[in-house]
C-alpha atoms as a PDB file:
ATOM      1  CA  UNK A   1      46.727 131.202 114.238  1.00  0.00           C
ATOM      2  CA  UNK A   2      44.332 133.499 112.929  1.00  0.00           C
ATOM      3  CA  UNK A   3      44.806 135.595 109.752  1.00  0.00           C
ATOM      4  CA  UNK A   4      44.994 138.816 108.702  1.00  0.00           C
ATOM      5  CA  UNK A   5      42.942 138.708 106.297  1.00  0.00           C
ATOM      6  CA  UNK A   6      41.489 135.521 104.863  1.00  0.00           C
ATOM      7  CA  UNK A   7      42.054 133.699 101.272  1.00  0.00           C
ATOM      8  CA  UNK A   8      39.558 133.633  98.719  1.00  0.00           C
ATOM      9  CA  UNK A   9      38.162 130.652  97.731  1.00  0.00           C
ATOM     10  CA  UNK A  10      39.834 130.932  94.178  1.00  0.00           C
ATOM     11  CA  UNK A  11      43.654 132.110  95.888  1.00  0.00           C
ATOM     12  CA  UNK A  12      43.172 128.856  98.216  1.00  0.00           C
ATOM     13  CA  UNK A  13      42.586 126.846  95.222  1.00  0.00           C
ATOM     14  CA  UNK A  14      45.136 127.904  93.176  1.00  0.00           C
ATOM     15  CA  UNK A  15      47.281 127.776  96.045  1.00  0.00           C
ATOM     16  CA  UNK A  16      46.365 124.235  96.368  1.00  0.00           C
ATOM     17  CA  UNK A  17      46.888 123.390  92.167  1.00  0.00           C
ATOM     18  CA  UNK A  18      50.665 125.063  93.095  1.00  0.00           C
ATOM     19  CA  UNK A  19      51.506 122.802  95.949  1.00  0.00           C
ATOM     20  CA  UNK A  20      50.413 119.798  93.759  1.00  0.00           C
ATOM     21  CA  UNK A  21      52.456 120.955  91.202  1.00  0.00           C
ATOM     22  CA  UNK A  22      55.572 121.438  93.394  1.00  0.00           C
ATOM     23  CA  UNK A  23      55.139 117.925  95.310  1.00  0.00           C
ATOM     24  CA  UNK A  24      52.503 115.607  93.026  1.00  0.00           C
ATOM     25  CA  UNK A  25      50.249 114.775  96.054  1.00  0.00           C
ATOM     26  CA  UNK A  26      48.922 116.564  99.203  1.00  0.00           C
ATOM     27  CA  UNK A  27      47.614 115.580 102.812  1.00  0.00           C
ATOM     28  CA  UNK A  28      44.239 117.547 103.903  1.00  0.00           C
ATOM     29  CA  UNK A  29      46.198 117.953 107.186  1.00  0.00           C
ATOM     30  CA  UNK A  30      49.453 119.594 105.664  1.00  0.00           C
ATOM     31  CA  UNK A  31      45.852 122.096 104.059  1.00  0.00           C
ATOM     32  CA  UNK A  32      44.755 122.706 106.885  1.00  0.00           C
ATOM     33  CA  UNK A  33      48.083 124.006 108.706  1.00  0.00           C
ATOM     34  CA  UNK A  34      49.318 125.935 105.012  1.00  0.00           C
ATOM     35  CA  UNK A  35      45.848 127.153 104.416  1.00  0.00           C
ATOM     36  CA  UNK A  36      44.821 127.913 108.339  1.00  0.00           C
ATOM     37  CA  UNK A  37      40.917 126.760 107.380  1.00  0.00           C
ATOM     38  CA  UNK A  38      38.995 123.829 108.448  1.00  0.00           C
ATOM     39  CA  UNK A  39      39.192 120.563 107.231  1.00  0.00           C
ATOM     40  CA  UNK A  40      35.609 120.838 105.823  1.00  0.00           C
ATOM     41  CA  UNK A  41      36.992 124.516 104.055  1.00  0.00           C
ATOM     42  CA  UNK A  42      39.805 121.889 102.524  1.00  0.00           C
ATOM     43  CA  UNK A  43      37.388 119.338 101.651  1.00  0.00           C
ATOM     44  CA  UNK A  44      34.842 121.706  99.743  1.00  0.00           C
ATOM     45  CA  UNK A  45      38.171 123.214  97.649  1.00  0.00           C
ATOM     46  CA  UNK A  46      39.461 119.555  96.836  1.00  0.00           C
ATOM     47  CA  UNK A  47      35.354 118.698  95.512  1.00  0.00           C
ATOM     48  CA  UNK A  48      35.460 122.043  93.673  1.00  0.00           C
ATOM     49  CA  UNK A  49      39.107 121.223  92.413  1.00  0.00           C
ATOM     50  CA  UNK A  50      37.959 117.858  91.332  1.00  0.00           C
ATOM     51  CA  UNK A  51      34.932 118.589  89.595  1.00  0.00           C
ATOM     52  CA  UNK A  52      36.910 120.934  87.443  1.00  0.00           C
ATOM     53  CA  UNK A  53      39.136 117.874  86.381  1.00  0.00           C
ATOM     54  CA  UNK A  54      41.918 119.244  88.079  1.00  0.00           C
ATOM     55  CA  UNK A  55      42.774 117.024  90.936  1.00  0.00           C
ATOM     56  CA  UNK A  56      41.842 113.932  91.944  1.00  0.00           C
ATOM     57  CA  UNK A  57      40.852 112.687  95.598  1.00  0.00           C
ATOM     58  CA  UNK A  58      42.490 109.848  97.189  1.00  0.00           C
ATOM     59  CA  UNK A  59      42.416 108.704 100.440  1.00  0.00           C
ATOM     60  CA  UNK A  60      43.533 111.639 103.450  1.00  0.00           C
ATOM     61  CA  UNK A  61      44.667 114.245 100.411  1.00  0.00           C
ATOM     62  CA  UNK A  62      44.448 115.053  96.992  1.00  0.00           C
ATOM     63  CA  UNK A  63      46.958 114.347  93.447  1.00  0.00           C
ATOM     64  CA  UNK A  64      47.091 115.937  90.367  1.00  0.00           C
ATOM     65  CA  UNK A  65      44.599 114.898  88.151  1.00  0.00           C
ATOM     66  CA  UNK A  66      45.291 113.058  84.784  1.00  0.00           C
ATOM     67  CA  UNK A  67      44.108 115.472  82.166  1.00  0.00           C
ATOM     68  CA  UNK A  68      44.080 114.671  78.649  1.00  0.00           C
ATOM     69  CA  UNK A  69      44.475 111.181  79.967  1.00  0.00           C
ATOM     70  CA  UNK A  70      45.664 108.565  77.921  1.00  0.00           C
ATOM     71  CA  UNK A  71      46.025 105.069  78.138  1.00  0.00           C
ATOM     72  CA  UNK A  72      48.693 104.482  75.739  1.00  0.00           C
ATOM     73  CA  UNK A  73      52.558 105.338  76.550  1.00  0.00           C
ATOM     74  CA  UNK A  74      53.922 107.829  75.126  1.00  0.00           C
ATOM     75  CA  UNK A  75      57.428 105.915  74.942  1.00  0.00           C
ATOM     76  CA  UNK A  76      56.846 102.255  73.886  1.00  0.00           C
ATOM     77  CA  UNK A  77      53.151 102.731  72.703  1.00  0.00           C
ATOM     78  CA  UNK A  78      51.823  99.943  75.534  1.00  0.00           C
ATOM     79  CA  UNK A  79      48.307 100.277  76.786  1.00  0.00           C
ATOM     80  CA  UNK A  80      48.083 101.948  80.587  1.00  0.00           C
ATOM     81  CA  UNK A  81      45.943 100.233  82.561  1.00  0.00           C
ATOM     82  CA  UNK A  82      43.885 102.754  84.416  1.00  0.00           C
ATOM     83  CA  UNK A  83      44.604 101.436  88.092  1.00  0.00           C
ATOM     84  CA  UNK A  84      48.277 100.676  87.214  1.00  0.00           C
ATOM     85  CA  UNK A  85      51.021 101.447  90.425  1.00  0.00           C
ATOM     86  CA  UNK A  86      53.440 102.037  87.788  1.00  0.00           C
ATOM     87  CA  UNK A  87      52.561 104.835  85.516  1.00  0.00           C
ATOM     88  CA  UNK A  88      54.509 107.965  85.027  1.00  0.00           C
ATOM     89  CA  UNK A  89      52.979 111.435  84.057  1.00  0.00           C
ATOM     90  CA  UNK A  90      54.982 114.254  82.451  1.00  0.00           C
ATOM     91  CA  UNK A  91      53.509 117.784  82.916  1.00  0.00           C
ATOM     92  CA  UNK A  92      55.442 119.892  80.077  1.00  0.00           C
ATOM     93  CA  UNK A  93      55.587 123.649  80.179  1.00  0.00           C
ATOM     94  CA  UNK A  94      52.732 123.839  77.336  1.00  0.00           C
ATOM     95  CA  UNK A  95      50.365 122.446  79.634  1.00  0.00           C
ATOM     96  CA  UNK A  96      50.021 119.425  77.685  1.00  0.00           C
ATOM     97  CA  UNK A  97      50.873 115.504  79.616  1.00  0.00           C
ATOM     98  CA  UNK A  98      52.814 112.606  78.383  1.00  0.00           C
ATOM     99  CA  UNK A  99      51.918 109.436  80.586  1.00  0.00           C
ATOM    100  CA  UNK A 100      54.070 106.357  80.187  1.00  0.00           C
ATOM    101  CA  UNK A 101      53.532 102.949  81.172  1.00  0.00           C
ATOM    102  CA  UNK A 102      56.292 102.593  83.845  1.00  0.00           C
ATOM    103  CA  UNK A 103      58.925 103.900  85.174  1.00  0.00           C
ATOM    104  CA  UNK A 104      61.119 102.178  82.746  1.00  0.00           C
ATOM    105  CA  UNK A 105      59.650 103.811  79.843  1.00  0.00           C
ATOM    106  CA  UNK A 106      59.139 107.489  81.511  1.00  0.00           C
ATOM    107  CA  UNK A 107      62.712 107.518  82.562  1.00  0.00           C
ATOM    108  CA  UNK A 108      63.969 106.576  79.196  1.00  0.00           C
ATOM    109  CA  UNK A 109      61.923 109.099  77.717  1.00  0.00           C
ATOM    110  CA  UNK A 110      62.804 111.912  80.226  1.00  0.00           C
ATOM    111  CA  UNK A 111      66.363 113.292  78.887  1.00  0.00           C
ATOM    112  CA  UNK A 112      65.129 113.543  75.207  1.00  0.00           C
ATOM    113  CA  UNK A 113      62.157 115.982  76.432  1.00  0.00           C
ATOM    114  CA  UNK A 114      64.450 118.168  77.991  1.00  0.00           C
ATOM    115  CA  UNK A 115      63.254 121.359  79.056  1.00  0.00           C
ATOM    116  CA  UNK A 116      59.941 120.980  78.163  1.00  0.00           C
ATOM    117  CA  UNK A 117      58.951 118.543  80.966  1.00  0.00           C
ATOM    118  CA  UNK A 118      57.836 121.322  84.042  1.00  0.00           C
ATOM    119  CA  UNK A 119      57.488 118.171  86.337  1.00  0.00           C
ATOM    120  CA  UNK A 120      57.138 114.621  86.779  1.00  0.00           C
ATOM    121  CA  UNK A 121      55.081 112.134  88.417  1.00  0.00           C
ATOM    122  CA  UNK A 122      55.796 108.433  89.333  1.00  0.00           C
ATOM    123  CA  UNK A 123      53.250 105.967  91.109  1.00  0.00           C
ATOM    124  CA  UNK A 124      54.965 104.367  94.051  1.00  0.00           C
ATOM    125  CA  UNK A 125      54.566 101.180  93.477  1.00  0.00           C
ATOM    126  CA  UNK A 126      53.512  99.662  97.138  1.00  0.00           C
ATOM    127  CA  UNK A 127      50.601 101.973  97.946  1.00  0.00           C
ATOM    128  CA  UNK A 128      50.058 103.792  94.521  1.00  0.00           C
ATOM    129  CA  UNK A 129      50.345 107.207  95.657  1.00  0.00           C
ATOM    130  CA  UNK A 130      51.518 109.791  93.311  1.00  0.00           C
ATOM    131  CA  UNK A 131      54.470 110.976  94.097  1.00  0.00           C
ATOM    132  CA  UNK A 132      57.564 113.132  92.751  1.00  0.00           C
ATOM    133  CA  UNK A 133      60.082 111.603  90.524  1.00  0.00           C
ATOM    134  CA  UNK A 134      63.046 113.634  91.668  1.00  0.00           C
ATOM    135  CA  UNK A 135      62.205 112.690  95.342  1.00  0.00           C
ATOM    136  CA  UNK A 136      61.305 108.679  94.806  1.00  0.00           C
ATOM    137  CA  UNK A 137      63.701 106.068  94.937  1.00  0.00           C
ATOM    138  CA  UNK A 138      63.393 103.363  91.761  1.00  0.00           C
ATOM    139  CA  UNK A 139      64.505  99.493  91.997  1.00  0.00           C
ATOM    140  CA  UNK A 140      66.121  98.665  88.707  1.00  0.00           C
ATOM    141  CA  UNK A 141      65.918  95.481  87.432  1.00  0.00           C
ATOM    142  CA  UNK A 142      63.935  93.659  90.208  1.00  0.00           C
ATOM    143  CA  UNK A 143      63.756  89.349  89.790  1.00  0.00           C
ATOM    144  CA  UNK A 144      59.981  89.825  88.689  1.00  0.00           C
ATOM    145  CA  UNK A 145      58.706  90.998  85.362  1.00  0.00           C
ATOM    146  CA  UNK A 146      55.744  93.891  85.723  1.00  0.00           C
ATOM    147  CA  UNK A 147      55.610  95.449  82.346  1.00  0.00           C
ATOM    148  CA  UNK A 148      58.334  96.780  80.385  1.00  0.00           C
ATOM    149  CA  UNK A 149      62.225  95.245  80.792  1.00  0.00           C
ATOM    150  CA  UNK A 150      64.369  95.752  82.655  1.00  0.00           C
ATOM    151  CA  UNK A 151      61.186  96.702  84.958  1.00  0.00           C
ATOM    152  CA  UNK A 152      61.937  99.359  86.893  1.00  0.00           C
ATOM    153  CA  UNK A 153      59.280 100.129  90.000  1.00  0.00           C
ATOM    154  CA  UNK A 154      59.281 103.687  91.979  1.00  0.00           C
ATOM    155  CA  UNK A 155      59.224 104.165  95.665  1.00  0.00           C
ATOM    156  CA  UNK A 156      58.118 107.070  97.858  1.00  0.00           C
ATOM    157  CA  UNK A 157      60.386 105.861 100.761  1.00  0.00           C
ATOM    158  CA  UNK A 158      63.962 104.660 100.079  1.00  0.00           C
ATOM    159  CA  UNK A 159      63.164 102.473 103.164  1.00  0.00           C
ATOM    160  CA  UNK A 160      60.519 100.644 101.203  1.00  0.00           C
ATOM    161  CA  UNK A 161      62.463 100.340  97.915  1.00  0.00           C
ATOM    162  CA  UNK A 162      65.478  98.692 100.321  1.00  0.00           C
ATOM    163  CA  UNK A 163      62.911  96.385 101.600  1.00  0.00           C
ATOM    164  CA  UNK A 164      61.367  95.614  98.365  1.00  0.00           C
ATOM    165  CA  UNK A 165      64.742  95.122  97.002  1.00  0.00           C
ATOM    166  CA  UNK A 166      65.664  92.357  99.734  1.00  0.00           C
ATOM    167  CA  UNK A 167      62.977  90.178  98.968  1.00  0.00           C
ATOM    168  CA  UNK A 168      63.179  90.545  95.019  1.00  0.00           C
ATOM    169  CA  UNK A 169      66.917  91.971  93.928  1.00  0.00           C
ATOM    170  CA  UNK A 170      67.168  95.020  91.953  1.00  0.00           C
ATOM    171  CA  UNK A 171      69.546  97.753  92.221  1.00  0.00           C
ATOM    172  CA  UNK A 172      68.190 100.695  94.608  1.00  0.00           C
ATOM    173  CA  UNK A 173      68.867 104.261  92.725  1.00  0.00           C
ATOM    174  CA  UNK A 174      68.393 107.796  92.947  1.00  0.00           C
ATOM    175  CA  UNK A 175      65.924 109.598  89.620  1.00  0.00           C
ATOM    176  CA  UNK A 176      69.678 110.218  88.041  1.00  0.00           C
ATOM    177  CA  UNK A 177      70.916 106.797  88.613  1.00  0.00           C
ATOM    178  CA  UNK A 178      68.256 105.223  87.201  1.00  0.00           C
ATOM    179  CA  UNK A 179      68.347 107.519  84.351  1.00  0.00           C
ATOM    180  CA  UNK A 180      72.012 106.602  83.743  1.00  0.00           C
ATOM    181  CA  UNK A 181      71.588 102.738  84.298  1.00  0.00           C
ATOM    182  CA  UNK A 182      68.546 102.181  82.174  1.00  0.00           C
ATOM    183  CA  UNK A 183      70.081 104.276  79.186  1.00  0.00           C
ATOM    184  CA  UNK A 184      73.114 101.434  79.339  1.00  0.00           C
ATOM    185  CA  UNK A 185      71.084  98.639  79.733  1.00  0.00           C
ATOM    186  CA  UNK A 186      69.167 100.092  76.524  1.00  0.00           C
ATOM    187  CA  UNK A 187      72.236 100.595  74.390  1.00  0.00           C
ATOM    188  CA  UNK A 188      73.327  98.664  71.687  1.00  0.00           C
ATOM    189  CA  UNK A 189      76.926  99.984  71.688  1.00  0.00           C
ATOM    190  CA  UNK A 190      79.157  97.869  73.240  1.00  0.00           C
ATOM    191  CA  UNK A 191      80.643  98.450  76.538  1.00  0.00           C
ATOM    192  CA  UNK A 192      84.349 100.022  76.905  1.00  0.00           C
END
């Protein structure tokens, strides 16, 4: 469907930086369609986007890019390998990033933040896309060690999380769940 009048280069990219923000990863396709320009048109914004440092490229889309990367957790302090299916990135509203280790360790770390976090991003676990927290589906307390206990792996499908949870245990959980069972699993008081 043609357009009235056609987006800038600059509106299309910052268009683009918005719909990362909103959903953590995009498809070229679901560009193409938003955008109404070529996959090429999509392709040249992405390398432009990504030479600025502010996306990354991965296979069929784009995710949010990592700046001020760091490899250490911001909750228990653990180095973060760079290739890791587990990390969690916390955009605040300053602009500034908090990256932790694991899902156990960016969901403990999540209520105390409060309304400084603007959004979050967890690495589903299976493929390693990036994904939005408040849409994945976590597996508490799986019967395999991956870095910090109880582990706690994010999933972009509930479906895979279900399956992943037959063949290693775990409780399935919404973001909120989780939340709520890792902070009692963490506590110290006793239970009622």
């Amino acid at each position: 469907m043609p357009h009235a009048k056609a987006l800038s280069a600059i509106d299309r990219q910052n268009q683009i930086i918005e719909l990362l923000t909103e959903r953590g990863s995009v498809q070229v396709e679901d560009l193409v369609n938003l955008l109404g320009v070529s996959k090429m048109t999509v392709h040249r914004d992405l390398d432009a986007l990504e030479a600025e440092g502010r996306l990354r490229k991965v296979h069929g889309g784009a995710a949010l890019a990592d700046t001020a990367q760091s490899n250490e957790c911001s909750f228990c302090h653990g180095t973060i390998p760079p290739d890791s299916r587990s990390k969690v990135t916390m955009h605040m509203a300053d602009g500034t990033h908090h990256h932790a280790c694991c899902p156990h360790c960016g969901l403990l770390e999540l209520p105390s933040l409060g309304n400084t976090v603007a959004s979050v991003l967890v690495t589903d676990f299976l493929y390693g896309r990036v994904v939005n927290a408040r849409s994945a589906t976590y597996v508490v307390n799986p019967g395999l060690s991956i870095c910090c206990a109880p582990t706690t792996l994010a999933f972009q499908a509930q479906s895979d999380a279900e399956r992943f949870q037959q063949g290693f245990g775990g409780q399935v959980l919404n973001l909120t769940r989780a939340i709520d069972v890792l902070r009692d699993e963490m506590s110290l008081s006793p239970h009622a």
